[in-house]
N, C-alpha and C. Protein backbone atom coordinates (compact mmCIF):
# COMPACT_ATOMS: atom_id res chain seq x y z
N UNK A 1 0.21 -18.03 4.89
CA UNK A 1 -1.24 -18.12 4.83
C UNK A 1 -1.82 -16.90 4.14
N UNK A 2 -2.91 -17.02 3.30
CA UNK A 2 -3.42 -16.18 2.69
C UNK A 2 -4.17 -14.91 4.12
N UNK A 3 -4.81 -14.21 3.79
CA UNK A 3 -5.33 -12.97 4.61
C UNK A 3 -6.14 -14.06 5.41
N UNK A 4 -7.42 -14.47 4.54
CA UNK A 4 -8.96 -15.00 4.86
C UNK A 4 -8.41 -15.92 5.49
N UNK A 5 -7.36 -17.16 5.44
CA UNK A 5 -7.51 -17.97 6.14
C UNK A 5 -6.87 -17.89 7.80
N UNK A 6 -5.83 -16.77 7.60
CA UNK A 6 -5.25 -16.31 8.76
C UNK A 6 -6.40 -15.68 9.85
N UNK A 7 -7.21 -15.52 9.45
CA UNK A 7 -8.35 -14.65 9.80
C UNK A 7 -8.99 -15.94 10.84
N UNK A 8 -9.14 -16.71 9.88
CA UNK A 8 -10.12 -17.86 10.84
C UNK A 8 -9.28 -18.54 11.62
N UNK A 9 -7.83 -18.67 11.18
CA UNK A 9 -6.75 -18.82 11.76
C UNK A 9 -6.46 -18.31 13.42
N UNK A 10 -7.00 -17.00 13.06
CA UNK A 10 -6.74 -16.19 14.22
C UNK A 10 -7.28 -16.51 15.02
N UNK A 11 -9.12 -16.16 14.83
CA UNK A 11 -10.45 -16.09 14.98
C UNK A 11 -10.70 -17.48 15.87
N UNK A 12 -10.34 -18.26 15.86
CA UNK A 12 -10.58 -19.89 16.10
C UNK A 12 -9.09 -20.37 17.33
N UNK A 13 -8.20 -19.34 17.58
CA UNK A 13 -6.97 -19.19 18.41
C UNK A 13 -6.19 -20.55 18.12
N UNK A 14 -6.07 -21.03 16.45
CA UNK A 14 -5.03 -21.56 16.19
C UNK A 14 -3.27 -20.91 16.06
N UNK A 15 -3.63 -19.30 15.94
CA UNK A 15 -2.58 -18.82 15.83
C UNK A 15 -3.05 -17.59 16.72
N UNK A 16 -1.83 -17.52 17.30
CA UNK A 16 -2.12 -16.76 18.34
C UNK A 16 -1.69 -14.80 17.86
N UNK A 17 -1.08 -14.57 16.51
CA UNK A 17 -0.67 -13.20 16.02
C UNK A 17 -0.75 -13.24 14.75
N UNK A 18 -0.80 -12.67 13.74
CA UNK A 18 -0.17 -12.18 12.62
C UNK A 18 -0.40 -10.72 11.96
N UNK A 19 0.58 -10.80 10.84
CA UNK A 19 0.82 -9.64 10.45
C UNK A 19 0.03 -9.70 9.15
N UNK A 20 -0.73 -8.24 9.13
CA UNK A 20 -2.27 -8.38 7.84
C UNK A 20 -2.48 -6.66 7.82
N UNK A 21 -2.96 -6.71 6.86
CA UNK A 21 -3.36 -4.93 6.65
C UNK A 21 -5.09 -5.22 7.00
N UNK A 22 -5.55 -3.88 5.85
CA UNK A 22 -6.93 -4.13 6.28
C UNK A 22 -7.43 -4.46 5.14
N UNK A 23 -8.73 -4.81 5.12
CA UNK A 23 -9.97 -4.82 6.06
C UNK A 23 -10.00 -6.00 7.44
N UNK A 24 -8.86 -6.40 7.23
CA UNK A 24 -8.51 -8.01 8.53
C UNK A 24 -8.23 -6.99 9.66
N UNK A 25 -7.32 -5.69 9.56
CA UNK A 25 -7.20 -5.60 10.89
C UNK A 25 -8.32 -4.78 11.24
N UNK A 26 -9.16 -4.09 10.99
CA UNK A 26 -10.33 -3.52 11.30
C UNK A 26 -11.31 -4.52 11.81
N UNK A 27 -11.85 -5.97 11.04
CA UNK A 27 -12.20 -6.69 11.35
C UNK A 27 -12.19 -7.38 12.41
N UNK A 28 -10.95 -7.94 12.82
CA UNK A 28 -10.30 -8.36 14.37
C UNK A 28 -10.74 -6.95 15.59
N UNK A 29 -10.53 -5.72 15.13
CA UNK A 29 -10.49 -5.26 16.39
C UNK A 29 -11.78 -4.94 16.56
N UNK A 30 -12.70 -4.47 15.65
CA UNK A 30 -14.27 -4.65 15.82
C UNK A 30 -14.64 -5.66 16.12
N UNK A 31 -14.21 -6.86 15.88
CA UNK A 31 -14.78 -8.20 16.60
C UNK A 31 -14.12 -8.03 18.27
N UNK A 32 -13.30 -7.08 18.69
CA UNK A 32 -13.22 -7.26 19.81
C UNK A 32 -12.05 -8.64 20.29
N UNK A 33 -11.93 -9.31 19.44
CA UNK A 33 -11.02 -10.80 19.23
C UNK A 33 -9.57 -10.45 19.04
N UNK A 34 -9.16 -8.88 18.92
CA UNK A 34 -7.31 -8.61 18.62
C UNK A 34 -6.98 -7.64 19.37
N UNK A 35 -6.24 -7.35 19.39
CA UNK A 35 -5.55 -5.83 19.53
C UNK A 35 -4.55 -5.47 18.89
N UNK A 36 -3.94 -4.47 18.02
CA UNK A 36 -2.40 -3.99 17.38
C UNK A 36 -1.32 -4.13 18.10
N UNK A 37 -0.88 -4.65 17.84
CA UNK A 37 0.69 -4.75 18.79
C UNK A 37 1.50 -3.81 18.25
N UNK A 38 1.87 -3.54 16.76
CA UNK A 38 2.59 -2.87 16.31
C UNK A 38 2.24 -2.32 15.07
N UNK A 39 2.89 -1.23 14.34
CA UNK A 39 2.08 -1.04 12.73
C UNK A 39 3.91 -0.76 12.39
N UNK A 40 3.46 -0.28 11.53
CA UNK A 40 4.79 0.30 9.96
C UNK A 40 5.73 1.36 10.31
N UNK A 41 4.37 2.33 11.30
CA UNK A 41 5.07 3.65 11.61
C UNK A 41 6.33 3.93 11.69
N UNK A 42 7.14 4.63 11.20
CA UNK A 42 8.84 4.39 11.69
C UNK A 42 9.41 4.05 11.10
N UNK A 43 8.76 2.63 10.36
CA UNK A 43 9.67 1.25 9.87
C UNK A 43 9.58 0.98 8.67
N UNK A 44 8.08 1.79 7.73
CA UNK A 44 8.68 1.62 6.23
C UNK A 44 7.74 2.83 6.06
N UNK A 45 7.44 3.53 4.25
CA UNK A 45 6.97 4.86 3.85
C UNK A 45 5.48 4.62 3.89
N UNK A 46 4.96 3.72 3.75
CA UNK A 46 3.59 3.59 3.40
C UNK A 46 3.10 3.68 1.67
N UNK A 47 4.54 3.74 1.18
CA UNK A 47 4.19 4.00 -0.48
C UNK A 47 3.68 2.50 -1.31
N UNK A 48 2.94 2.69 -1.96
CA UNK A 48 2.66 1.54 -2.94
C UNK A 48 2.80 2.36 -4.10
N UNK A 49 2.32 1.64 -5.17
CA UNK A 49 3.18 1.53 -6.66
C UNK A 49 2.35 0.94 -7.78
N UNK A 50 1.99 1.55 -8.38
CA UNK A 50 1.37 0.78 -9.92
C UNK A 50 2.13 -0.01 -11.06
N UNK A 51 2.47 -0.44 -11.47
CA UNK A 51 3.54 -0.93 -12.35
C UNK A 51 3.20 -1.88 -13.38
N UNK A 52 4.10 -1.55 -14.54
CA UNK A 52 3.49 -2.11 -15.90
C UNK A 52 5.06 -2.16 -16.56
N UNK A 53 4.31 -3.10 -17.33
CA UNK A 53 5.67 -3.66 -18.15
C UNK A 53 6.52 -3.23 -19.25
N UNK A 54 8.00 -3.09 -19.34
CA UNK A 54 8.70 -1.97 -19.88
C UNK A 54 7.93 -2.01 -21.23
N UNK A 55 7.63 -3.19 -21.85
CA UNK A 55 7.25 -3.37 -23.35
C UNK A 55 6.40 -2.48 -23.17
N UNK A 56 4.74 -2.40 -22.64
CA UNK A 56 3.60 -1.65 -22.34
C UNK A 56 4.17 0.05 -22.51
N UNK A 57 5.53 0.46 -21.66
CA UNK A 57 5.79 1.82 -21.73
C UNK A 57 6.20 2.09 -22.83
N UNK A 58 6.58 1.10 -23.22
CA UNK A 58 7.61 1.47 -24.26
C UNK A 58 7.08 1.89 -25.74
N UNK A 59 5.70 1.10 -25.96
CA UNK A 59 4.41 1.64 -26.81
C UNK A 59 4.17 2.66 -26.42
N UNK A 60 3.80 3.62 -27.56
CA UNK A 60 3.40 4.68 -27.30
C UNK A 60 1.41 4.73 -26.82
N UNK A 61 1.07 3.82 -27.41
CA UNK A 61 -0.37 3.82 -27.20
C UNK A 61 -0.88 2.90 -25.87
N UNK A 62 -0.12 2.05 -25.55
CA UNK A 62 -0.26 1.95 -24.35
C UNK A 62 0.19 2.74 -23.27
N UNK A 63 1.22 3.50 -23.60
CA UNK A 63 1.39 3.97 -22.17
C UNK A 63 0.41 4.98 -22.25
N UNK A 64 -0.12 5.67 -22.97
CA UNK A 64 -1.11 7.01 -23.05
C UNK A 64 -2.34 6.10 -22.01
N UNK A 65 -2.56 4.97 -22.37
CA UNK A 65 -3.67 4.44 -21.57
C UNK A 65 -3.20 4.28 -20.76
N UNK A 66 -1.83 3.62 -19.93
CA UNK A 66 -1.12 3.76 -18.38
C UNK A 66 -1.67 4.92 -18.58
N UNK A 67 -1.53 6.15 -18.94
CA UNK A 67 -1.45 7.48 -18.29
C UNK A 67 -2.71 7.47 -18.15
N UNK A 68 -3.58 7.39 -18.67
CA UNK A 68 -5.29 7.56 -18.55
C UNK A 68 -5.60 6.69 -17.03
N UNK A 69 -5.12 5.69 -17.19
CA UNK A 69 -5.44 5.04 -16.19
C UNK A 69 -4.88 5.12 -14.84
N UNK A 70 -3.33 6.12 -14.80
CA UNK A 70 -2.89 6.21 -13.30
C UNK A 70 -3.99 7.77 -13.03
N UNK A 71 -4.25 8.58 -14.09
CA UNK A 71 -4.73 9.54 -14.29
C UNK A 71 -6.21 9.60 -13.00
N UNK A 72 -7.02 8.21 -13.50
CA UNK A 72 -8.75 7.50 -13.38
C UNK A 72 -8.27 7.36 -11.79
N UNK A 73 -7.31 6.30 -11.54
CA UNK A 73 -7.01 5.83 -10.41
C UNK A 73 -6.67 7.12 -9.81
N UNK A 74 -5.67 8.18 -9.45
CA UNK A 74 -5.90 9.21 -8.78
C UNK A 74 -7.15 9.72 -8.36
N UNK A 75 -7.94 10.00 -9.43
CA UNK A 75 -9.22 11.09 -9.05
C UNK A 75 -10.23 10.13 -8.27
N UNK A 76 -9.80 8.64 -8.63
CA UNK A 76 -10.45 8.00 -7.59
C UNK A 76 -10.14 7.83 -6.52
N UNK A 77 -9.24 7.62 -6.17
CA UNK A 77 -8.75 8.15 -4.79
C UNK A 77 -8.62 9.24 -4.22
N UNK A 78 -8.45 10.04 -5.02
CA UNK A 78 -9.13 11.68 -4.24
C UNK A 78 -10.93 11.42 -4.08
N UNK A 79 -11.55 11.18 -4.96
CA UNK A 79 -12.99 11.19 -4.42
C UNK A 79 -12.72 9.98 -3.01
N UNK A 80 -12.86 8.79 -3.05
CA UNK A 80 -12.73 8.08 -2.02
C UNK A 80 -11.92 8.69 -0.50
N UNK A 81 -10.94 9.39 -0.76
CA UNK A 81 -10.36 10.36 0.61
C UNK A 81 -11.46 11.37 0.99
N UNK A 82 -11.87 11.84 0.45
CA UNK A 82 -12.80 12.86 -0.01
C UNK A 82 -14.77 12.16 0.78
N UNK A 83 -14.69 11.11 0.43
CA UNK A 83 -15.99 10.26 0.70
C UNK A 83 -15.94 8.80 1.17
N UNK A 84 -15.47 8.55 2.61
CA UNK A 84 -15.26 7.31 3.49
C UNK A 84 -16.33 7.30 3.61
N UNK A 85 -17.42 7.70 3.91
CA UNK A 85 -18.68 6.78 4.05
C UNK A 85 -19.22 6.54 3.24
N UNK A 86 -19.46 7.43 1.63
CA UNK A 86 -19.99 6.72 0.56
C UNK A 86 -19.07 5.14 0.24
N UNK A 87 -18.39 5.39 0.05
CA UNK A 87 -16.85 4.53 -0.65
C UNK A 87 -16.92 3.00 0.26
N UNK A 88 -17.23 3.48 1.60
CA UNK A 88 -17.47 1.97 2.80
C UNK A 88 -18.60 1.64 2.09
N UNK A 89 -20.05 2.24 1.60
CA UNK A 89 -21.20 1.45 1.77
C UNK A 89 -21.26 0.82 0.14
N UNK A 90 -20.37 1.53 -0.70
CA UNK A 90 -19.65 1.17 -1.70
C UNK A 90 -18.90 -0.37 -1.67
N UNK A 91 -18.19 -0.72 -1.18
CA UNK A 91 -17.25 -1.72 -0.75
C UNK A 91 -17.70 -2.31 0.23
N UNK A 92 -18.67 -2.31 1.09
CA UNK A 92 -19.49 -3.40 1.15
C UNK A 92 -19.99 -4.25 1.13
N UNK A 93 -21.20 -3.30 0.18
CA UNK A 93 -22.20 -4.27 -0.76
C UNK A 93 -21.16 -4.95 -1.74
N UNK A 94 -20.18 -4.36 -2.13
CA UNK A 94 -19.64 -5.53 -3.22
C UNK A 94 -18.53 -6.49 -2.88
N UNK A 95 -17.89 -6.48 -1.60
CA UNK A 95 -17.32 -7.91 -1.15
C UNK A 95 -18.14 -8.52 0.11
N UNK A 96 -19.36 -7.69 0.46
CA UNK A 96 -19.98 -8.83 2.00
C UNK A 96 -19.48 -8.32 3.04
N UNK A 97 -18.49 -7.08 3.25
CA UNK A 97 -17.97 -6.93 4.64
C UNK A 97 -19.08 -6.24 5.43
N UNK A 98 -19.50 -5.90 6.61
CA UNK A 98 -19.60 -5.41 7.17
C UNK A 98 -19.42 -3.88 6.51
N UNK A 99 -20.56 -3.02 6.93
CA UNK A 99 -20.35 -1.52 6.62
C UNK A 99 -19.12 -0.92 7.70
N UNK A 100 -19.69 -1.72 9.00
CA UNK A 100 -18.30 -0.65 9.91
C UNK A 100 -16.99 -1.33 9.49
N UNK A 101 -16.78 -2.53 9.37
CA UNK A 101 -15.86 -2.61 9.08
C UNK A 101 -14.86 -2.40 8.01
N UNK A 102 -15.88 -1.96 6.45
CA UNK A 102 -15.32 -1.13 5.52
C UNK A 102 -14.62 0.12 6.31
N UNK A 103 -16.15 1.06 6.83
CA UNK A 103 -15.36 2.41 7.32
C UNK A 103 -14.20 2.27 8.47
N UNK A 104 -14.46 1.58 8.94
CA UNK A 104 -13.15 1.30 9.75
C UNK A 104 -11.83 1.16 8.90
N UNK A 105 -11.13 0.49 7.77
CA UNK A 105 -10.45 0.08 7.50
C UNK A 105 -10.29 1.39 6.17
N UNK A 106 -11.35 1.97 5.35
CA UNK A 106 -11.50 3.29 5.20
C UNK A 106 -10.82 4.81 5.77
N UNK A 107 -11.24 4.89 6.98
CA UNK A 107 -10.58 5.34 7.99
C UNK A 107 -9.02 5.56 8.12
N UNK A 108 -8.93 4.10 8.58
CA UNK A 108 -7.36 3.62 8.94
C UNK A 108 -6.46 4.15 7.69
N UNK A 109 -6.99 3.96 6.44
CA UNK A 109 -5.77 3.68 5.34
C UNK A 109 -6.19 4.82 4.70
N UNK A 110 -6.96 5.35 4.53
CA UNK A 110 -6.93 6.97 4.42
C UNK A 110 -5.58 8.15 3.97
N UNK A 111 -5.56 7.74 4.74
CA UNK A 111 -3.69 8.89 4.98
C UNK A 111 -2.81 8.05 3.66
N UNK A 112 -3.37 6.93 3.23
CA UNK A 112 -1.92 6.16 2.33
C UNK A 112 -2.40 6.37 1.06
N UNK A 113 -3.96 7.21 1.04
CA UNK A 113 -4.70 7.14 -0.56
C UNK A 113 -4.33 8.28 -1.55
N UNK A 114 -3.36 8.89 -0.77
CA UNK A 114 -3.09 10.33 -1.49
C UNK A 114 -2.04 10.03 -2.47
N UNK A 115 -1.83 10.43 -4.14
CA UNK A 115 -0.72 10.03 -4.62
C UNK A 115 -0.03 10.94 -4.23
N UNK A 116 1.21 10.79 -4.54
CA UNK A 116 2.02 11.90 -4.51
C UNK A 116 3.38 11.56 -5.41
N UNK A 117 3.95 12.57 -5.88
CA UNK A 117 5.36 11.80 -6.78
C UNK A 117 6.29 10.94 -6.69
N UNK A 118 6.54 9.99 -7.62
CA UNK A 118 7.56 9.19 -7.44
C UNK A 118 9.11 10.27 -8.03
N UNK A 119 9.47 11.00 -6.71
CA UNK A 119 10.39 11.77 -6.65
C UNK A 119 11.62 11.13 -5.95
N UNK A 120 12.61 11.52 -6.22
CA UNK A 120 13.83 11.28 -5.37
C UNK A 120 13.86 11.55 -4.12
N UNK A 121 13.03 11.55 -3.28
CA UNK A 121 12.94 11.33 -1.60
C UNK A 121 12.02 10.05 -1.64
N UNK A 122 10.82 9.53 -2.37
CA UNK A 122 10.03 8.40 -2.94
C UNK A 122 11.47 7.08 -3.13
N UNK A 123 12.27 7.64 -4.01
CA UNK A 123 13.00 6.78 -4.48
C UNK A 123 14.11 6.09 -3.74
N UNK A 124 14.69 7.03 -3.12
CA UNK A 124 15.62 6.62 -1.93
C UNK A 124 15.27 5.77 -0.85
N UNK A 125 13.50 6.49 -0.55
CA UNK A 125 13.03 5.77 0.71
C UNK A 125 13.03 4.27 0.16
N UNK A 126 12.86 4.37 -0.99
CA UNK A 126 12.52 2.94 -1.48
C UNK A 126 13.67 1.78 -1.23
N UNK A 127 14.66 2.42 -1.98
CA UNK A 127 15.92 2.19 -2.06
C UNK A 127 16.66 1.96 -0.50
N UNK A 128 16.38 2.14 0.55
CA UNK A 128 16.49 1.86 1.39
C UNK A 128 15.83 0.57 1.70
N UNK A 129 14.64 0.26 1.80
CA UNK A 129 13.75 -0.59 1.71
C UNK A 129 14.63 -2.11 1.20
N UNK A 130 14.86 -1.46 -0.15
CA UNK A 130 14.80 -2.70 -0.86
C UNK A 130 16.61 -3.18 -0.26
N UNK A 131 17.67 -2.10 0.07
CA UNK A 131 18.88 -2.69 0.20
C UNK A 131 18.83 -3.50 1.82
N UNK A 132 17.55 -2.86 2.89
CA UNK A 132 17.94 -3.79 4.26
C UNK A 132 16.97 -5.23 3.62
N UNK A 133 16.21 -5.53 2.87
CA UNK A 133 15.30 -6.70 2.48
C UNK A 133 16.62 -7.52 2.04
N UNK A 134 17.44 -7.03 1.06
CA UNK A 134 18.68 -7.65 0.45
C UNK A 134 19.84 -8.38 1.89
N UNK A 135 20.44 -7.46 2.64
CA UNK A 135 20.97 -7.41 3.51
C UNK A 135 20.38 -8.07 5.02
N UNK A 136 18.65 -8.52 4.92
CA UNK A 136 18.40 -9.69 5.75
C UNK A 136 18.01 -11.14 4.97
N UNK A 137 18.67 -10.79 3.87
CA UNK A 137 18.18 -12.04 2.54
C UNK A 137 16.69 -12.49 2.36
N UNK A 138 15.87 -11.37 2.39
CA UNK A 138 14.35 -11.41 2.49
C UNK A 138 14.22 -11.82 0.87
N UNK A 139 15.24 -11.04 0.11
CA UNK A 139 15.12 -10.94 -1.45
C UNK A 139 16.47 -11.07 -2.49
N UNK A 140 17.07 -11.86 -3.01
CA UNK A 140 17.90 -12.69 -3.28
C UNK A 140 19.32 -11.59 -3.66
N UNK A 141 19.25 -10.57 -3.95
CA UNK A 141 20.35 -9.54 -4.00
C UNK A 141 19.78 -8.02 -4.20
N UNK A 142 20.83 -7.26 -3.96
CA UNK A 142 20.72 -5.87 -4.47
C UNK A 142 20.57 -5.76 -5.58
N UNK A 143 19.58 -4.48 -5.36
CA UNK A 143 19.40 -4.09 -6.60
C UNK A 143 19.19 -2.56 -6.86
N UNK A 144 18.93 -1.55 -8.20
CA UNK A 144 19.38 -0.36 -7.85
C UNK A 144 17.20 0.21 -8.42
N UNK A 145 17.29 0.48 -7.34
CA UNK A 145 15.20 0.68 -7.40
C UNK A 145 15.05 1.75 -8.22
N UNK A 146 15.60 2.86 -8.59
CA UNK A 146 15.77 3.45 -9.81
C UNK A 146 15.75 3.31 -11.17
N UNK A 147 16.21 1.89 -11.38
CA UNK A 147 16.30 1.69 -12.72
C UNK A 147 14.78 1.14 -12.93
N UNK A 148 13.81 0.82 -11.88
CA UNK A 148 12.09 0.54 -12.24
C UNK A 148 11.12 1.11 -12.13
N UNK A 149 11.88 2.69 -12.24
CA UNK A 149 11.16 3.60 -11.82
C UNK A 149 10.62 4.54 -13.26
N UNK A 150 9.64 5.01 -13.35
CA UNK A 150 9.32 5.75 -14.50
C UNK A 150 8.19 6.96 -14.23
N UNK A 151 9.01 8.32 -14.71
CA UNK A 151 8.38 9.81 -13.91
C UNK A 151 7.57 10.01 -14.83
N UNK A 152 7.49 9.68 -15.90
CA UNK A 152 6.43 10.37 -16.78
C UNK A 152 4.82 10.43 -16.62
N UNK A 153 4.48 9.75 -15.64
CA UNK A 153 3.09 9.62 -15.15
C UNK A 153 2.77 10.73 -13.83
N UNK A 154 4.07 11.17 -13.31
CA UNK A 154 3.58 12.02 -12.02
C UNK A 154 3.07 13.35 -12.69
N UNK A 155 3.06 13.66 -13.38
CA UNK A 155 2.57 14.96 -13.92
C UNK A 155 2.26 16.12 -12.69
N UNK A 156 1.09 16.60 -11.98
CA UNK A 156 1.29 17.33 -11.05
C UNK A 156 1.03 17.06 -10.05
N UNK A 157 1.55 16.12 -8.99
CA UNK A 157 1.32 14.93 -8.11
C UNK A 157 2.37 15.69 -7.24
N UNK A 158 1.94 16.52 -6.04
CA UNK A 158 2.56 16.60 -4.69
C UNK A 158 4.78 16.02 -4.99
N UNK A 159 4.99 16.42 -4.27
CA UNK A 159 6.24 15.67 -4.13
C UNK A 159 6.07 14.76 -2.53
N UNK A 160 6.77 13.62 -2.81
CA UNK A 160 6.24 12.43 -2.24
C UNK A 160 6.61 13.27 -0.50
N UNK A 161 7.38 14.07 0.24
CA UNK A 161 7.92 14.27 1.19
C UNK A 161 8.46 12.80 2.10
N UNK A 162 8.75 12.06 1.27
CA UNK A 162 8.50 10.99 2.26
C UNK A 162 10.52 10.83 2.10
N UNK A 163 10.78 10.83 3.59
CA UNK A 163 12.38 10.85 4.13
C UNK A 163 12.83 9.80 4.11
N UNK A 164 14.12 9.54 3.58
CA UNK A 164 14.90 8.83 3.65
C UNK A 164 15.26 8.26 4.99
N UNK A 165 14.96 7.14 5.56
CA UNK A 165 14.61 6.50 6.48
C UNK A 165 15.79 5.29 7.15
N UNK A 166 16.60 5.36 8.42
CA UNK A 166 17.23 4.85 8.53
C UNK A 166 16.91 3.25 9.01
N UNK A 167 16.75 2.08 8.40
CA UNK A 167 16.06 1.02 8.57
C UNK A 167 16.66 0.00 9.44
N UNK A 168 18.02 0.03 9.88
CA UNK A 168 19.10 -0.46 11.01
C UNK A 168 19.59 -1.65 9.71
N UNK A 169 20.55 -2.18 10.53
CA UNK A 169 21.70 -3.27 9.50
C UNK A 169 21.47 -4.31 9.81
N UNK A 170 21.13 -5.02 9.15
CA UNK A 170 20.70 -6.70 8.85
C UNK A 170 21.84 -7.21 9.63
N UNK A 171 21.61 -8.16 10.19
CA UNK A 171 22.88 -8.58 11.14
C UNK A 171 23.07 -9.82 10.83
């Protein structure tokens, strides 16, 4: 099920749980209608990923615009870490949510807006990731997450600190 319909899904107690990021889980618990049972903590890095196509890198004039553009996207997310209540009344007005429930979900995901390098502690964690997904057949084989990786955009971006993470064995 898509987010929205799980929502009414929920909302309406055709389904009694699911698993959703935000602005759904901010939504549910300000409606008073959920509670968290569980989050990520522990269980994966919290990293997301921009990604563009080898042809795109492989131009020289496009990737200068990738770079402009992971460049734009950073400083926007530093202002937005920087300004949760402008950024909620921001996001808002332009999808219909609820103001608290922007800053709520603002709030929450906060901590995940920071870039930081796609470094070899980034890469491994990943790489972990992707070999227990393989090993519960979530995703049709191994594969080596390195080879889709490309540093030339981290320029002076934190190193990711994010640990190599023991994810248990697909059984």
């Amino acid at each position: 099920m898509q987010p929205a319909d799980a929502l009414a899904a929920f909302t309406s107690g055709k389904v009694d749980a699911w698993a959703v990021w935000d602005p759904y889980t901010s939504q549910v618990l300000l409606s008073g209608k959920g509670r968290v049972l569980t989050d990520g903590r522990g269980l994966v890095n919290g990293l997301g990923f921009q990604v563009a196509a080898p042809s795109a890198l492989a131009d020289k004039e496009k990737a200068k615009a990738i770079g402009d553009f992971v460049e734009r996207l950073r400083r926007a997310q530093g202002w937005v870490f920087g300004h949760p209540e402008e950024w909620a009344k921001v996001w808002a007005k332009e999808t219909g949510l609820p103001y608290e429930v922007a800053l709520a979900a603002v709030k929450r995901s906060n901590g995940t807006r920071v870039p930081v390098a796609l470094d070899d502690a980034a890469v491994a964690s990943e790489q972990q990731l992707a070999d227990t997904f393989a090993g519960l057949k979530l995703i049709p084989r191994t594969f080596r997450f390195a080879d889709y990786v490309d540093t030339r955009f981290n320029k002076d971006l934190p190193p990711s600190t994010t640990p190599a993470r023991s994810y248990g064995k697909a059984s």
